[in-house]
Protein backbone atom coordinates (compact mmCIF):
# COMPACT_ATOMS: atom_id res chain seq x y z
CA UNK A 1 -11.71 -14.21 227.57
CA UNK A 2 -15.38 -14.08 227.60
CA UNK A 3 -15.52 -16.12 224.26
CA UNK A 4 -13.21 -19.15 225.56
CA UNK A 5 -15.62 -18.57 229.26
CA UNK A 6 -18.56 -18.87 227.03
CA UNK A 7 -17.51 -21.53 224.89
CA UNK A 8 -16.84 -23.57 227.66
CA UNK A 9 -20.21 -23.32 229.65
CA UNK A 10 -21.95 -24.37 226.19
CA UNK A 11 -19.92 -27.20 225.92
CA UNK A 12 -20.39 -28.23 229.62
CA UNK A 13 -23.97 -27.69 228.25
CA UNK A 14 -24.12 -30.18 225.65
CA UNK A 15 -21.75 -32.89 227.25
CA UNK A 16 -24.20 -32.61 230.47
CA UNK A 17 -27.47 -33.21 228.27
CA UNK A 18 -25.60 -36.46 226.49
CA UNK A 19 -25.31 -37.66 229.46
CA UNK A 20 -28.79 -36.81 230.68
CA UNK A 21 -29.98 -38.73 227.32
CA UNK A 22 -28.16 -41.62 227.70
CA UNK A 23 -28.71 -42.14 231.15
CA UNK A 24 -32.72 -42.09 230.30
CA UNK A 25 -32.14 -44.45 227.81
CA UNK A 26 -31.68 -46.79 230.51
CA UNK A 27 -34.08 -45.60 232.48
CA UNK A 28 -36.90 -44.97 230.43
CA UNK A 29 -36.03 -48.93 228.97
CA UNK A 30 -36.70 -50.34 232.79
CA UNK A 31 -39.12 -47.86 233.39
CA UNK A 32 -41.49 -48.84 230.13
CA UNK A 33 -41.13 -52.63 231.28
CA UNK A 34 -41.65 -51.95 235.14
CA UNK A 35 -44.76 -50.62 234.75
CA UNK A 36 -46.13 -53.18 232.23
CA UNK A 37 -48.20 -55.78 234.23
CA UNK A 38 -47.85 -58.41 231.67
CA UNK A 39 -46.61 -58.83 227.80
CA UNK A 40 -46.13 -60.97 224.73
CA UNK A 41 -43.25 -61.52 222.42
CA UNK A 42 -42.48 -63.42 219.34
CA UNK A 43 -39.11 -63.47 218.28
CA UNK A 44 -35.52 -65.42 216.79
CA UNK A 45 -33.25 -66.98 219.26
CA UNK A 46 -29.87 -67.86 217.88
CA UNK A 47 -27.37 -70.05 220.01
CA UNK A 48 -23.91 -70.64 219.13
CA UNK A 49 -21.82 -73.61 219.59
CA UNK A 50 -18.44 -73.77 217.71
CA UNK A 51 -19.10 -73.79 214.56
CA UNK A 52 -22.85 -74.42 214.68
CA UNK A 53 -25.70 -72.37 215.54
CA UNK A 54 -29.01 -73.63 216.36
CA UNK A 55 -32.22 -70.66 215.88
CA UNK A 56 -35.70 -71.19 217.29
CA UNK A 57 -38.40 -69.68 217.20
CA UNK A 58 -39.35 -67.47 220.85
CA UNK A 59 -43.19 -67.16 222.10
CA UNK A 60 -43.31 -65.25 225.33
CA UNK A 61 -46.09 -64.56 227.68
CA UNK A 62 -46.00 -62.71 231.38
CA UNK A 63 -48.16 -61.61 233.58
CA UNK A 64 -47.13 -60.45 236.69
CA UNK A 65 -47.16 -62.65 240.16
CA UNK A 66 -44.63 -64.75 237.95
CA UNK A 67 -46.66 -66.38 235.38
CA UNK A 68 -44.58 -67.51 232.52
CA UNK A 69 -45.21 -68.88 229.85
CA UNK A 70 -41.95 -69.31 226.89
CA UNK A 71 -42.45 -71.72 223.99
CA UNK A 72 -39.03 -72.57 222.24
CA UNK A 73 -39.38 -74.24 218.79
CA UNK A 74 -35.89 -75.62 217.45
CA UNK A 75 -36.12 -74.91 213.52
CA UNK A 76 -34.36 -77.58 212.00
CA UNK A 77 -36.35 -80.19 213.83
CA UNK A 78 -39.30 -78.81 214.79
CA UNK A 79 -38.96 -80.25 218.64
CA UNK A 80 -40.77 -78.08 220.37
CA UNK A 81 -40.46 -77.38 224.41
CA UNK A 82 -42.68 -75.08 226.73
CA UNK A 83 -41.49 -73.20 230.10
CA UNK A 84 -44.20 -72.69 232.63
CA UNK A 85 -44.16 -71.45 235.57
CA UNK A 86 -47.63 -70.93 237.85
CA UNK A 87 -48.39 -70.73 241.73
CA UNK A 88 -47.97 -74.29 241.28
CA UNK A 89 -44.20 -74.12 240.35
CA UNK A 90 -41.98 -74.81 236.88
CA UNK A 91 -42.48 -77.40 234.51
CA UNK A 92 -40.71 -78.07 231.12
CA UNK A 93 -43.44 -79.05 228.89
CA UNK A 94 -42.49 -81.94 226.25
CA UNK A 95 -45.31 -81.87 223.25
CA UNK A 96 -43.47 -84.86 221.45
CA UNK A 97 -43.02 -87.02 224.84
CA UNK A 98 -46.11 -86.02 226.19
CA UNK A 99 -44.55 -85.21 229.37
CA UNK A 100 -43.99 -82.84 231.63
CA UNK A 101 -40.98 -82.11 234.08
CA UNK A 102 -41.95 -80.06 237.27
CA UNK A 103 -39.34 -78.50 239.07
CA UNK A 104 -39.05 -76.50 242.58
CA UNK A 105 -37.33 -73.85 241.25
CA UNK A 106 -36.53 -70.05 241.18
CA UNK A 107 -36.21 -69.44 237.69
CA UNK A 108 -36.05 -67.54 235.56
CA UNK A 109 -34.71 -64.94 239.21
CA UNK A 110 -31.32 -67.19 239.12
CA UNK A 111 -30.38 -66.35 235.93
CA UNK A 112 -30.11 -64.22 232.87
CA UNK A 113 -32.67 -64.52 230.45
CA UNK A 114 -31.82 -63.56 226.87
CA UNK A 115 -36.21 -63.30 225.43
CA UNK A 116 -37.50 -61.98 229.44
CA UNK A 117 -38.06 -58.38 229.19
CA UNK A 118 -37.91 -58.34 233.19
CA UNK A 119 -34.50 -60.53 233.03
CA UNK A 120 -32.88 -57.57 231.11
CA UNK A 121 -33.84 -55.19 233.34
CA UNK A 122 -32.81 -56.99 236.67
CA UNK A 123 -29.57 -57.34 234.64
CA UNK A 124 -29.07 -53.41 233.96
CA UNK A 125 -30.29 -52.41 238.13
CA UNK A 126 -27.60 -54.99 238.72
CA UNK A 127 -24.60 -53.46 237.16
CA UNK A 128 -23.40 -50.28 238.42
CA UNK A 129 -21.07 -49.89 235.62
CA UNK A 130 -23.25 -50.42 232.71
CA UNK A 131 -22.47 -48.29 229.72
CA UNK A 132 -25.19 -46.15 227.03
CA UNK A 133 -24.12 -45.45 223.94
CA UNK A 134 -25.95 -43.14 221.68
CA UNK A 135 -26.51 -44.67 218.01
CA UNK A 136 -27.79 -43.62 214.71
CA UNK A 137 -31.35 -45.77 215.20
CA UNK A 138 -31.01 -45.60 218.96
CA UNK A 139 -29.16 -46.67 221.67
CA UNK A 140 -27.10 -49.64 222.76
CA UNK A 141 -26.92 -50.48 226.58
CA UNK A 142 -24.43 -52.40 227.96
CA UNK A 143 -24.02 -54.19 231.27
CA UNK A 144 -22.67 -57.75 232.96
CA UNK A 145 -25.06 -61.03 232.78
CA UNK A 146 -25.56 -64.03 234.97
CA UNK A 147 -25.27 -67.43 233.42
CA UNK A 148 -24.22 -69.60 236.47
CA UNK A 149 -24.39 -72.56 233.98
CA UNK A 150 -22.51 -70.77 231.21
CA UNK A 151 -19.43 -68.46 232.90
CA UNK A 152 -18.28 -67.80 229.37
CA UNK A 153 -21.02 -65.48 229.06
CA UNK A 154 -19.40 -61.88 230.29
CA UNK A 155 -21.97 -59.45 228.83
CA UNK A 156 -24.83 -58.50 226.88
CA UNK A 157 -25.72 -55.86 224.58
CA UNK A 158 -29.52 -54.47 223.91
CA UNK A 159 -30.16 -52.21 221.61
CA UNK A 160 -33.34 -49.87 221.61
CA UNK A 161 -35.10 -47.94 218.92
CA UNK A 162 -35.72 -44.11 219.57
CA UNK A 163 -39.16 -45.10 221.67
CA UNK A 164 -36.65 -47.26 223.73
CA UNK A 165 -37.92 -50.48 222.83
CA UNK A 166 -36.13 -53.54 222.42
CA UNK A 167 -35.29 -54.67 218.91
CA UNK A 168 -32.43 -56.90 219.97
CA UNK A 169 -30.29 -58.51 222.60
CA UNK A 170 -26.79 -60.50 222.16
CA UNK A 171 -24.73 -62.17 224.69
CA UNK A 172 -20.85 -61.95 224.09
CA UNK A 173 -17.99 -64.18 225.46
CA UNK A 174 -14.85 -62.26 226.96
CA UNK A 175 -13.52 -62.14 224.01
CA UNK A 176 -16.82 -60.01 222.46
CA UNK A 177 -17.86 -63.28 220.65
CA UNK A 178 -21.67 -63.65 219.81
CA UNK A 179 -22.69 -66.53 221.69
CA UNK A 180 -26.40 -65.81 221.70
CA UNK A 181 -28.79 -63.48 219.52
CA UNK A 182 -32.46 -62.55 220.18
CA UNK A 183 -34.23 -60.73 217.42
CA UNK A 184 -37.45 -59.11 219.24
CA UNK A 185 -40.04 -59.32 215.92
CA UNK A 186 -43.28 -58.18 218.52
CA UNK A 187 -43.58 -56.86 221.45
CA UNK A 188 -47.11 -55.87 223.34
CA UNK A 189 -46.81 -54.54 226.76
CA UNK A 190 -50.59 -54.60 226.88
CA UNK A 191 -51.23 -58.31 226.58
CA UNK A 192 -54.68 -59.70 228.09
CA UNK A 193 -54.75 -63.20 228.67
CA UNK A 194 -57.62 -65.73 229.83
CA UNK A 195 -57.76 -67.21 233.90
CA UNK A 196 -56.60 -70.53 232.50
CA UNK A 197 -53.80 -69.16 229.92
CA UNK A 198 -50.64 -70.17 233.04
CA UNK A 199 -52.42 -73.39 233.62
CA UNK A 200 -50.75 -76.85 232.79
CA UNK A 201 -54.20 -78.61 231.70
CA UNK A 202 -54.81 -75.58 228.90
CA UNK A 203 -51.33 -76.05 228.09
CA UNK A 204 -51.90 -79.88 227.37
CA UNK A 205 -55.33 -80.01 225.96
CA UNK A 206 -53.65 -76.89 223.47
CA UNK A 207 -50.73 -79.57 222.48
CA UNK A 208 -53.31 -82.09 222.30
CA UNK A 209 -55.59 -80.00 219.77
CA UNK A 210 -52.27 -79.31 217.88
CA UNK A 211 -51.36 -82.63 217.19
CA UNK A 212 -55.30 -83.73 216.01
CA UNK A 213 -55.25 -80.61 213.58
CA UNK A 214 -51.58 -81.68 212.28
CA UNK A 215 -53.21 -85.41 212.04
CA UNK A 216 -56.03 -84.70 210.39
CA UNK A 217 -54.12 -82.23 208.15
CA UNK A 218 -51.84 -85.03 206.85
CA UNK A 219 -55.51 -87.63 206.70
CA UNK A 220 -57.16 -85.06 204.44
CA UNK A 221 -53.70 -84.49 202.52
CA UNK A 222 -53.99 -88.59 201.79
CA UNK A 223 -57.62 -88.84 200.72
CA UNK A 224 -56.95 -86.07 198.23
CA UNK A 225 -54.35 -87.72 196.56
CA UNK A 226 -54.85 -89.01 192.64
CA UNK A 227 -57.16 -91.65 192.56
CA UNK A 228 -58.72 -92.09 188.94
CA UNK A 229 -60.32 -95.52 189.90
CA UNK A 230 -62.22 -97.61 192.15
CA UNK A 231 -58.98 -100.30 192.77
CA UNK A 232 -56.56 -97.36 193.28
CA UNK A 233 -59.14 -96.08 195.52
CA UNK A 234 -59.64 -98.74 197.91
CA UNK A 235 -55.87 -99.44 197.42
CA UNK A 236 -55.05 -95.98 198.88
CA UNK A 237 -57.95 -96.16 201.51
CA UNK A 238 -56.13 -99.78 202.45
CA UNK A 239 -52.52 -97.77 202.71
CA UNK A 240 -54.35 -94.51 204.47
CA UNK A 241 -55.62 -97.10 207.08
CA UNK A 242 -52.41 -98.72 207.36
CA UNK A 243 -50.49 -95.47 208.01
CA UNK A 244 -53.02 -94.38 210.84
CA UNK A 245 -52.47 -97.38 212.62
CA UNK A 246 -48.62 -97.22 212.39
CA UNK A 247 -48.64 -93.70 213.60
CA UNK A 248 -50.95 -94.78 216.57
CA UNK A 249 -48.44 -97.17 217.27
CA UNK A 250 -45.58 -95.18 217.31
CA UNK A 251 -47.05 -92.97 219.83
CA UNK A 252 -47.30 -95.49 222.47
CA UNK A 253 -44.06 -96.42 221.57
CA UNK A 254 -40.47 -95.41 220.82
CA UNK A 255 -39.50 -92.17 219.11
CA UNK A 256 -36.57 -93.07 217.88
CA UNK A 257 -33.55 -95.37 217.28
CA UNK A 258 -30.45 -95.47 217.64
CA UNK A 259 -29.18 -96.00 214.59
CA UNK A 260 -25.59 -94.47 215.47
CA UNK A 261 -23.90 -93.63 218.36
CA UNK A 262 -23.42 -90.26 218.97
CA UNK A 263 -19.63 -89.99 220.74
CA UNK A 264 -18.95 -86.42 222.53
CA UNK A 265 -16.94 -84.14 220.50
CA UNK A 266 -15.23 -83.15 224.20
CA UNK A 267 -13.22 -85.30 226.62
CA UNK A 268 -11.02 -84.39 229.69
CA UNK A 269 -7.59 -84.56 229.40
CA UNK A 270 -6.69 -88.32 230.08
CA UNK A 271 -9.92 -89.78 229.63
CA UNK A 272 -11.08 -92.09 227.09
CA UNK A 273 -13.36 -94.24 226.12
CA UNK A 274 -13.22 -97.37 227.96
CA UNK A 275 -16.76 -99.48 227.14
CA UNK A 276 -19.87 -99.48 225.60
CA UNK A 277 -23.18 -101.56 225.91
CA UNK A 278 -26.61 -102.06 223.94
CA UNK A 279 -29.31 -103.03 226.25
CA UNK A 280 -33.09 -103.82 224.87
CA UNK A 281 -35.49 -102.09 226.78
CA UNK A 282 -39.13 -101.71 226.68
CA UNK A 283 -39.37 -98.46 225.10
CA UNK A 284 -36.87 -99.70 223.19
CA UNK A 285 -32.80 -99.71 223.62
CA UNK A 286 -30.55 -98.01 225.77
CA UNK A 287 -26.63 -97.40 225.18
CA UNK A 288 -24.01 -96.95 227.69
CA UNK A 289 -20.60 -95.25 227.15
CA UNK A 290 -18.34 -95.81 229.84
CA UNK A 291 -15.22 -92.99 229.84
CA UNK A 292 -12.31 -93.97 232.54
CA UNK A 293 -8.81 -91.94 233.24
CA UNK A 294 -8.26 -88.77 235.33
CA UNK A 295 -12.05 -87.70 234.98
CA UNK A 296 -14.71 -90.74 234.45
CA UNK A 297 -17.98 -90.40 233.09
CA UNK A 298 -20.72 -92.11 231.90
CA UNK A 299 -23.03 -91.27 229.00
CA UNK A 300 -26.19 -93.35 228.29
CA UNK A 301 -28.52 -92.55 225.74
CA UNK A 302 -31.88 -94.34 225.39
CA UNK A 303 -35.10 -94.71 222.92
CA UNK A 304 -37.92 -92.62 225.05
CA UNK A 305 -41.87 -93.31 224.27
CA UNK A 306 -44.28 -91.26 223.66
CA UNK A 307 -47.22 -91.64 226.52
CA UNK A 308 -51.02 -92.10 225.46
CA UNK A 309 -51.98 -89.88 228.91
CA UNK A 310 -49.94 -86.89 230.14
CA UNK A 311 -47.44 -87.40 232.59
CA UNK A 312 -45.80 -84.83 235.09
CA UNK A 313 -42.34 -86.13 236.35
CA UNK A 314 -41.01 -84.37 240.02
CA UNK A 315 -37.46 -82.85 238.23
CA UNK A 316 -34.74 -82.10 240.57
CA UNK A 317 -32.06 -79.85 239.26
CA UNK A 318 -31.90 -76.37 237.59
CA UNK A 319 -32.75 -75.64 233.88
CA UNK A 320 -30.26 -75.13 231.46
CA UNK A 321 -30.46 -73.77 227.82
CA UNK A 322 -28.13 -76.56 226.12
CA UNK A 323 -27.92 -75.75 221.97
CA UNK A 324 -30.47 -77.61 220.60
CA UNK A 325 -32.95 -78.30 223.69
CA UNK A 326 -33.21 -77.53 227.52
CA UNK A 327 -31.69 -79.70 229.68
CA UNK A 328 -31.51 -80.45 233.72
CA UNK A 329 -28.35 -79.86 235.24
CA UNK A 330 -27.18 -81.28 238.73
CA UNK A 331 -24.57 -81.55 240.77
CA UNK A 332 -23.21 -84.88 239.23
CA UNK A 333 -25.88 -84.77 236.09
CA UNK A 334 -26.73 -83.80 233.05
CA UNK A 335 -30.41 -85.06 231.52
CA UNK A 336 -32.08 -83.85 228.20
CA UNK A 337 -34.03 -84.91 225.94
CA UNK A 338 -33.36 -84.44 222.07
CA UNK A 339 -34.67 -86.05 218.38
CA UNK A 340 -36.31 -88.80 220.62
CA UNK A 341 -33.17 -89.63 222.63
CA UNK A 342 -33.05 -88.98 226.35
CA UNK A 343 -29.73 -88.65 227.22
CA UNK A 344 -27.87 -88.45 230.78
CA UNK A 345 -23.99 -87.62 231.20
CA UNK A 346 -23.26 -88.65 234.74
CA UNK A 347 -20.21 -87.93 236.98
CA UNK A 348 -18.67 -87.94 240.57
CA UNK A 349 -15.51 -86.92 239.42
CA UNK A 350 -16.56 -84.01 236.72
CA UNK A 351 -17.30 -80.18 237.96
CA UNK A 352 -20.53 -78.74 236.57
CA UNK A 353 -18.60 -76.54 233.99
CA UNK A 354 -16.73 -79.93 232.91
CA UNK A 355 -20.08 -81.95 232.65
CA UNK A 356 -22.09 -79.33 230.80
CA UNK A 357 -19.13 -78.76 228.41
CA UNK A 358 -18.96 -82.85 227.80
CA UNK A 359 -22.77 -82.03 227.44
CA UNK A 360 -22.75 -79.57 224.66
CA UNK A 361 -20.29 -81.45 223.07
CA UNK A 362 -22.68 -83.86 222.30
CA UNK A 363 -25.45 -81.63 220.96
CA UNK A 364 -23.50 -80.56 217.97
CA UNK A 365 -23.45 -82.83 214.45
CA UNK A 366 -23.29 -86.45 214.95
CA UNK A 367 -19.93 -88.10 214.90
CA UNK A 368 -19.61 -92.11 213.93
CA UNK A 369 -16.54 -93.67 215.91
């Protein structure tokens, strides 16, 4: 009797310090990023939609009184996008466009936030019934997520290392399907960072110093080309010239064309295409897609220019991770911006689910009608 007594108190014993472990898990997680007054991490953000999946590369910098600063770089294109946010508000930051967006907004408090360290903590206070499971390299903690703009997103998984750091964080439908991945590749929890780091003009004259370097990187890649005689010489110093002044040209103008029209992959049920329109513009053409039945919308897509000074453009609306850029979503709207098209889906009929799904539709491969 005292045996099966005994037995029992030491296994009270080591079910009780489990779940003493695995409850400091979490703990010692929000505790470690609590107390840091401002980091910096570089990671791999994978999103997922259908069949294709669109990675960029994740900058992060905080420092507390809600300076942010997130630079997402879309791999396969190399269009790169910067979130701010300052005493002064949010902006979306458009290197390519030369443009900035400024919003009056509360993010990144109104929703989850897949590469903030404070996001996935605010997540895990949030959810009384978040779950800590012990694993071989750590521990995996898992708990409910906010995408207001996304309600296929259920739930999120983070795994920690032994030191309770974050190595990486993905988002699951409710069927436990990866819909996004973030692979945490550094984290410092120390981070120092100059007076003017949250500032919009360092931001800009930083863009602007990256796109000299990148030009005269490409100058000094055409000078050093084969020349083995004084005609091919001034022949390529002819062509060298000619290509500086194209580029110069481009940038006060257009971005892009549109060569094809890009039809979304999604449509209501009893709507269809009804009309569409070329219109020359002065930055260069503009297309509108008319879509009539049971729930009418309109899509235009349009040529954008690149500006010779910075502009900052009052944004309503919230922010929105779409797949392959970040996009402003209102009541009756959708605007982003992506390979030099700005495009708008627009709707008094469509819900916000409807007109973000019509949206994303459009972000994956091009499809010729």
């Amino acid at each position: 009797m005292k045996k099966i007594f005994l037995f029992l108190i030491l296994g009270s014993l080591l079910i009780t310090g489990c779940s003493i472990r695995k409850k400091d898990a979490s703990e010692e997680f929000s505790k470690k990023i609590e107390n840091a007054s401002s980091y910096y991490v570089e990671g791999s953000m994978d999103i997922i939609n259908n069949e294709d999946t669109y990675t960029y590369d994740v900058k992060v910098s905080y420092q507390k009184d809600n300076n942010y600063k997130v630079e997402l770089t879309n791999i396969s294109n190399n269009h790169k996008q910067v979130i701010l946010r300052n005493s002064d508000g949010v902006y979306v930051v458009t290197p390519s466009l030369n443009k900035s967006f400024k919003f009056q907004s509360d993010w990144p408090h109104n929703n989850s936030q897949v590469y903030l360290l404070g996001s996935l903590v605010e997540d895990l206070n949030n959810d009384e019934n978040k779950t800590v499971e012990e694993t071989k390299d750590g521990y995996t903690l898992t708990s409910i997520v906010n995408y207001p703009n996304n309600k296929k997103l259920v739930k999120q998984k983070i795994m920690l290392d032994k030191n309770y750091e974050v190595k990486e964080v993905t988002v699951l439908d409710d069927s436990d399907n990866m819909q996004i991945k973030m692979v945490f590749n550094k984290i410092d929890l120390k981070s120092e960072f100059d007076d003017n780091y949250f500032k919009l003009n360092e931001l800009i004259k930083e863009d602007t110093r990256e796109e000299n370097n990148n030009t005269n990187t490409n100058e000094n890649t055409n000078t050093n080309d084969n020349i083995n005689s004084t005609e091919e010489k001034n022949t390529n110093t002819n062509t060298n010239n000619n290509n500086t002044n194209t580029n110069n040209s481009e940038k006060t103008e257009n971005t892009a064309t549109i060569d094809d029209i890009i039809y979304p992959m999604y449509l209501p049920t009893n709507t269809y295409l009804t009309s569409q329109e070329t219109i020359n513009t002065d930055d260069g053409q503009r297309l509108i897609l008319n879509f009539s039945g049971d729930s009418p919308f309109t899509l235009i897509e349009e040529t954008v220019s690149y500006e010779e000074e910075h502009v900052i453009i009052p944004t309503f609306g919230e922010l929105t991770h779409l797949s392959d850029t970040v996009g402003v979503v209102n009541d009756n709207s959708v605007n982003w911006f992506s390979n030099g098209i700005e495009y708008f889906v627009v709707s008094d009929k469509l819900s916000t689910d409807e007109l973000l799904e019509v949206a994303r539709s459009i972000s994956v491969l091009p499809v010729s009608k």
